[in-house]
Protein backbone atom coordinates (compact mmCIF):
# COMPACT_ATOMS: atom_id res chain seq x y z
CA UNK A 1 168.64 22.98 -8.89
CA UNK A 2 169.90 20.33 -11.03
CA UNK A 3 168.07 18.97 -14.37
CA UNK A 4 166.99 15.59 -12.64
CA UNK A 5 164.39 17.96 -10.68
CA UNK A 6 163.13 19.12 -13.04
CA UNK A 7 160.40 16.56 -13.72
CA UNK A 8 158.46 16.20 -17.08
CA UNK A 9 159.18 19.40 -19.74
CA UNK A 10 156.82 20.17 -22.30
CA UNK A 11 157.96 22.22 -25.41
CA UNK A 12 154.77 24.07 -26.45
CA UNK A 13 155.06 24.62 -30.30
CA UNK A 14 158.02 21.92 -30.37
CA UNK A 15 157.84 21.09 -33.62
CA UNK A 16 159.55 24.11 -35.01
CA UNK A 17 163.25 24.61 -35.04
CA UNK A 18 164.04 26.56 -31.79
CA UNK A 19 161.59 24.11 -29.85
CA UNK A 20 162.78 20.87 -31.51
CA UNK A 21 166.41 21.89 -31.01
CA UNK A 22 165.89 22.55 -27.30
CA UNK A 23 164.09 19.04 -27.23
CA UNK A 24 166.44 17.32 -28.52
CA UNK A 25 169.38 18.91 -26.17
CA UNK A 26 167.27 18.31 -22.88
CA UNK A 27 166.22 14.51 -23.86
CA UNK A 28 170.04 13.79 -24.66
CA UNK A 29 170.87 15.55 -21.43
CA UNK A 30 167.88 12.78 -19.56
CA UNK A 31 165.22 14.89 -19.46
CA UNK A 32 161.56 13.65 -19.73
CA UNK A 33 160.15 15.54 -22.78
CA UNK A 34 156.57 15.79 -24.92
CA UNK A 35 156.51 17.38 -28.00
CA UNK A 36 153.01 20.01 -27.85
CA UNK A 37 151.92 20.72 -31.55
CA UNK A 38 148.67 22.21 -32.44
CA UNK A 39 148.19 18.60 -34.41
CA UNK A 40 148.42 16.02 -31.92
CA UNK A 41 149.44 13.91 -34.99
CA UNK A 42 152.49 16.40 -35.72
CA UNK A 43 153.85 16.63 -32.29
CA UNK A 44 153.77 12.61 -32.28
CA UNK A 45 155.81 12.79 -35.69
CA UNK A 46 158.39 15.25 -34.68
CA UNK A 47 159.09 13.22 -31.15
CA UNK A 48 159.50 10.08 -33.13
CA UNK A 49 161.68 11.61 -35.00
CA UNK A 50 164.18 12.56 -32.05
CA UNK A 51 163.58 9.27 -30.86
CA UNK A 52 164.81 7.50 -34.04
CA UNK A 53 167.61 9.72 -33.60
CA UNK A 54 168.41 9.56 -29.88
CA UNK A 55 168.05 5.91 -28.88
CA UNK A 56 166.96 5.42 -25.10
CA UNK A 57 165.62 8.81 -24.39
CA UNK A 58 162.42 9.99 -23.21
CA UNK A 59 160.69 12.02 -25.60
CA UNK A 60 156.63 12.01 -26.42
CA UNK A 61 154.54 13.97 -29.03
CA UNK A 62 151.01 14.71 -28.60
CA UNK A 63 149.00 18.11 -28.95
CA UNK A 64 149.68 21.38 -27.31
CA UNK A 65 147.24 21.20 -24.13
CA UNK A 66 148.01 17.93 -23.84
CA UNK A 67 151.38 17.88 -23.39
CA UNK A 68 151.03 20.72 -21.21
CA UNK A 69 148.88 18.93 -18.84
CA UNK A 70 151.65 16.20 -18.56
CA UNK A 71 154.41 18.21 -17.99
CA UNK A 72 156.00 19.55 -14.60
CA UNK A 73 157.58 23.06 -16.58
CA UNK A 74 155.66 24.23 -19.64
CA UNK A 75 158.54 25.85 -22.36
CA UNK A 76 156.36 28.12 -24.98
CA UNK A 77 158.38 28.11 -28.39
CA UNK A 78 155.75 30.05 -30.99
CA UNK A 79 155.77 33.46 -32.73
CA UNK A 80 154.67 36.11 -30.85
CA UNK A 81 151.90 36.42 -33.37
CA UNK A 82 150.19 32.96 -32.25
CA UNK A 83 151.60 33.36 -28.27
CA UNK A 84 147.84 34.69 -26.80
CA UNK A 85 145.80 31.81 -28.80
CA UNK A 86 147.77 29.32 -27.96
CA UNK A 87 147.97 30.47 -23.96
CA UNK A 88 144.74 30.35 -23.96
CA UNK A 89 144.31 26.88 -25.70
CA UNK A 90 146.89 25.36 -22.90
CA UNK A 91 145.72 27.62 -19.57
CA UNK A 92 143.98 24.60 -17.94
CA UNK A 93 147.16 22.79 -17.60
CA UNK A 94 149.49 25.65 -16.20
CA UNK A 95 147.97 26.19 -13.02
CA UNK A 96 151.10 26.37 -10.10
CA UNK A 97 153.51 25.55 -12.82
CA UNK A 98 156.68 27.60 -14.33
CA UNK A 99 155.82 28.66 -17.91
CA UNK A 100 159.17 29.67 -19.34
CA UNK A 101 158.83 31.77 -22.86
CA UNK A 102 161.10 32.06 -25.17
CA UNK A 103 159.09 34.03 -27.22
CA UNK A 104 160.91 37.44 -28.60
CA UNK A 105 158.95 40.29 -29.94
CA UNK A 106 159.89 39.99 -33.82
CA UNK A 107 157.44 41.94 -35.17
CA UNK A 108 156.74 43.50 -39.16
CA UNK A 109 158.96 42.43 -41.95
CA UNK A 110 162.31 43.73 -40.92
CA UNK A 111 163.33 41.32 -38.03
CA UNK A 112 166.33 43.09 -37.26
CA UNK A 113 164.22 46.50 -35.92
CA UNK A 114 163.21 45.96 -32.37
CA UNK A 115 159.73 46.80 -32.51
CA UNK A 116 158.39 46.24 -28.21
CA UNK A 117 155.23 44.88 -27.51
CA UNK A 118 152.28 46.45 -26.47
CA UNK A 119 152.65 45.35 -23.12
CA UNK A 120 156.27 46.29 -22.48
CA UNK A 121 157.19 42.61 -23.43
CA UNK A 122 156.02 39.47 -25.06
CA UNK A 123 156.76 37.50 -21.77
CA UNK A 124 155.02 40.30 -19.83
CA UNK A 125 151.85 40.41 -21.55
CA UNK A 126 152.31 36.63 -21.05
CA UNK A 127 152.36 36.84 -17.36
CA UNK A 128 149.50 38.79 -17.51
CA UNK A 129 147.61 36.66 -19.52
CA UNK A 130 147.84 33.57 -17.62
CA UNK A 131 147.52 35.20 -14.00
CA UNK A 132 148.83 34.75 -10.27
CA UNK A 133 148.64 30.80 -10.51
CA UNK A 134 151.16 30.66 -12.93
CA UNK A 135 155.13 32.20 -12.65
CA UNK A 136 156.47 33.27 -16.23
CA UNK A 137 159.89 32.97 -16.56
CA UNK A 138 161.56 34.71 -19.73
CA UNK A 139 164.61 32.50 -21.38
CA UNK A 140 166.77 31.10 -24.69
CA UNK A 141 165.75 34.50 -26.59
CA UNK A 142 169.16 35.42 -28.32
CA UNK A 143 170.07 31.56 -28.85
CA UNK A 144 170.21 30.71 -32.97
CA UNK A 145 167.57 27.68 -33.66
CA UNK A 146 170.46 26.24 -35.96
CA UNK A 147 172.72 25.96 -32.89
CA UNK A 148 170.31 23.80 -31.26
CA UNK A 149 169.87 21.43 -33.99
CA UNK A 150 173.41 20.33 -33.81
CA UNK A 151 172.87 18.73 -30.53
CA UNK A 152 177.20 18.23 -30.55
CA UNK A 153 177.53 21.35 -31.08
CA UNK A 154 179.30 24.02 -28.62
CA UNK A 155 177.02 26.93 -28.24
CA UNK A 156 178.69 30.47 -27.87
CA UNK A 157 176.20 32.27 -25.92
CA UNK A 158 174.85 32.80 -22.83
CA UNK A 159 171.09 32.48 -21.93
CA UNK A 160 169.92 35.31 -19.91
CA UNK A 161 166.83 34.39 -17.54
CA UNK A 162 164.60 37.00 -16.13
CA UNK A 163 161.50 36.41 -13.78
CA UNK A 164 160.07 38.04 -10.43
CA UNK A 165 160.81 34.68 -8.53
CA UNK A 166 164.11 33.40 -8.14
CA UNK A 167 163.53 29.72 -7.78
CA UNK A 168 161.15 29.89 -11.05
CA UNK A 169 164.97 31.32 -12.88
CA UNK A 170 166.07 28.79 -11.22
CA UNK A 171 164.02 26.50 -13.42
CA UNK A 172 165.41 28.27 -16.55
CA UNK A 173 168.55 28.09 -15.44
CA UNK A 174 169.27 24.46 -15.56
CA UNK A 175 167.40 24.37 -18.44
CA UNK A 176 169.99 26.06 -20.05
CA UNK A 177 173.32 24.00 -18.15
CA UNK A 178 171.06 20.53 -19.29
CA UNK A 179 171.51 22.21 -22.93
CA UNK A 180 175.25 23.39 -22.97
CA UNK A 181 174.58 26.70 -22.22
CA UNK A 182 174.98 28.89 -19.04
CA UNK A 183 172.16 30.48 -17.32
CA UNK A 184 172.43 33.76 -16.15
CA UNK A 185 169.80 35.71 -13.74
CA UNK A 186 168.99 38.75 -15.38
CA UNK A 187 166.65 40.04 -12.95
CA UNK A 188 163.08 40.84 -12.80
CA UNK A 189 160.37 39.86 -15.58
CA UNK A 190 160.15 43.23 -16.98
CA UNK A 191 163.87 42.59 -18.22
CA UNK A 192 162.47 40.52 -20.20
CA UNK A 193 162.03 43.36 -22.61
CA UNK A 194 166.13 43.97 -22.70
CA UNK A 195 166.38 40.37 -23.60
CA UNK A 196 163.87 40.14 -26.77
CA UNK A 197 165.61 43.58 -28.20
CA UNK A 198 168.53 41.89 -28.10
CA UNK A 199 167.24 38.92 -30.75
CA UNK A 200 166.69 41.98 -33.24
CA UNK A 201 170.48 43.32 -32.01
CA UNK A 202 171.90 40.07 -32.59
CA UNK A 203 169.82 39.51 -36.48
CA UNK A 204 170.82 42.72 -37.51
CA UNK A 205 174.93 41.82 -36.44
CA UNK A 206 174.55 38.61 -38.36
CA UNK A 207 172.71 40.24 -41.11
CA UNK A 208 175.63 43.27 -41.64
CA UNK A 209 178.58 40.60 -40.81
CA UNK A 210 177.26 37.51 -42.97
CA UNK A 211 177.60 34.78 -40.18
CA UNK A 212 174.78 33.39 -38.09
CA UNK A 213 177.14 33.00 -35.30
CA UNK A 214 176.11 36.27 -32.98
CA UNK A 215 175.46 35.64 -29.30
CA UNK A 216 175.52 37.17 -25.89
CA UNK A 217 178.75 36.75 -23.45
CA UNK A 218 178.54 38.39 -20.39
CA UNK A 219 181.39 39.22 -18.51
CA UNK A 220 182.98 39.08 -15.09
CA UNK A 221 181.63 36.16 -13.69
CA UNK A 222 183.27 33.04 -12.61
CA UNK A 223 182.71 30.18 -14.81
């Protein structure tokens, strides 16, 4: 699958830095994007923003369910904490359509102790949430927000996709090539778990080493 297929994204809570910073990579890369917020006004701000910044690309802002309901893939960038209000504010709108999360279970005060979710994972509990009609794809969890800002910058880390369907990975995984990064099937959903430890792993390296640099490389693949 190349990025052109992809259609319409919508960044669900892309007015923070991970979801902005994604944005921003897939409109430079030609990708159709709207900006969700909870404000319709704020997701309008931040996507004017990009535009100022990226002349000629397609980027909208508008609120969460909104942008959902315009968008061919749905990308849900929030804290865990706010992840089963704001699926339910935007479940109208996902019907037959690949939700990737990139949601990571960071949970208490110390972000660098895994702590799993009650359901095994934050992108399983999401599956379960939104049902049968919709295929949850689990993505972008151990990629720094500050290395997405920098939309020249070369990102040192892989993006490990898990999901149940391959061509819903698929999805995720030229999401990832159309922002710089690889995509790499990591299997089934309940992966997904692996994945979201590893954000706490990779905190906790920067944390003891003083660099914000950390990522995932797998090996033994062609590139």
């Amino acid at each position: 699958m190349q990025a052109q297929d992809l259609g319409t994204v919508a960044v669900i809570g892309g007015t923070g830095a991970e979801g902005s910073g994604l944005a921003r990579r897939w409109a430079q890369a030609g990708l159709h994007v709207v900006i969700g917020s909870r404000r319709h006004e704020k997701g309008a701000q931040v996507a004017a923003e990009l535009s100022a910044q990226l002349p000629g690309a397609h980027i909208s802002g508008t609120d969460n369910l909104s942008a959902a309901q315009q968008a061919d893939v749905v990308v849900l960038s929030v804290p865990y904490e706010s992840q089963t209000a704001i699926l339910q504010s935007i479940q109208p709108a996902l019907s037959g359509k690949v939700l990737v999360t990139i949601v990571a279970t960071l949970l208490g005060e110390k972000k660098g102790r895994y702590t799993p979710a009650p359901g095994g994972s934050a992108a399983m509990e999401a599956q379960r949430q939104v049902g049968d009609e919709v295929t949850v794809v689990a993505a972008f969890q151990n990629v720094g927000a500050h290395h997405l800002q920098d939309a020249r910058a070369a990102i040192d880390c892989d993006v490990l996709v898990c999901g149940d369907k391959r061509s819903a990975r698929n999805v995720a995984v030229a999401l990832a090539e159309a922002a710089g990064m690889r995509g790499i099937h990591a299997g089934a959903l309940q992966n997904a778990a692996v994945a979201e430890g590893l954000t706490a792993v990779l905190i906790s390296i920067n944390a003891i080493y003083k660099t914000r640099d950390a990522g995932i490389r797998i090996t033994g693949l062609p590139m």
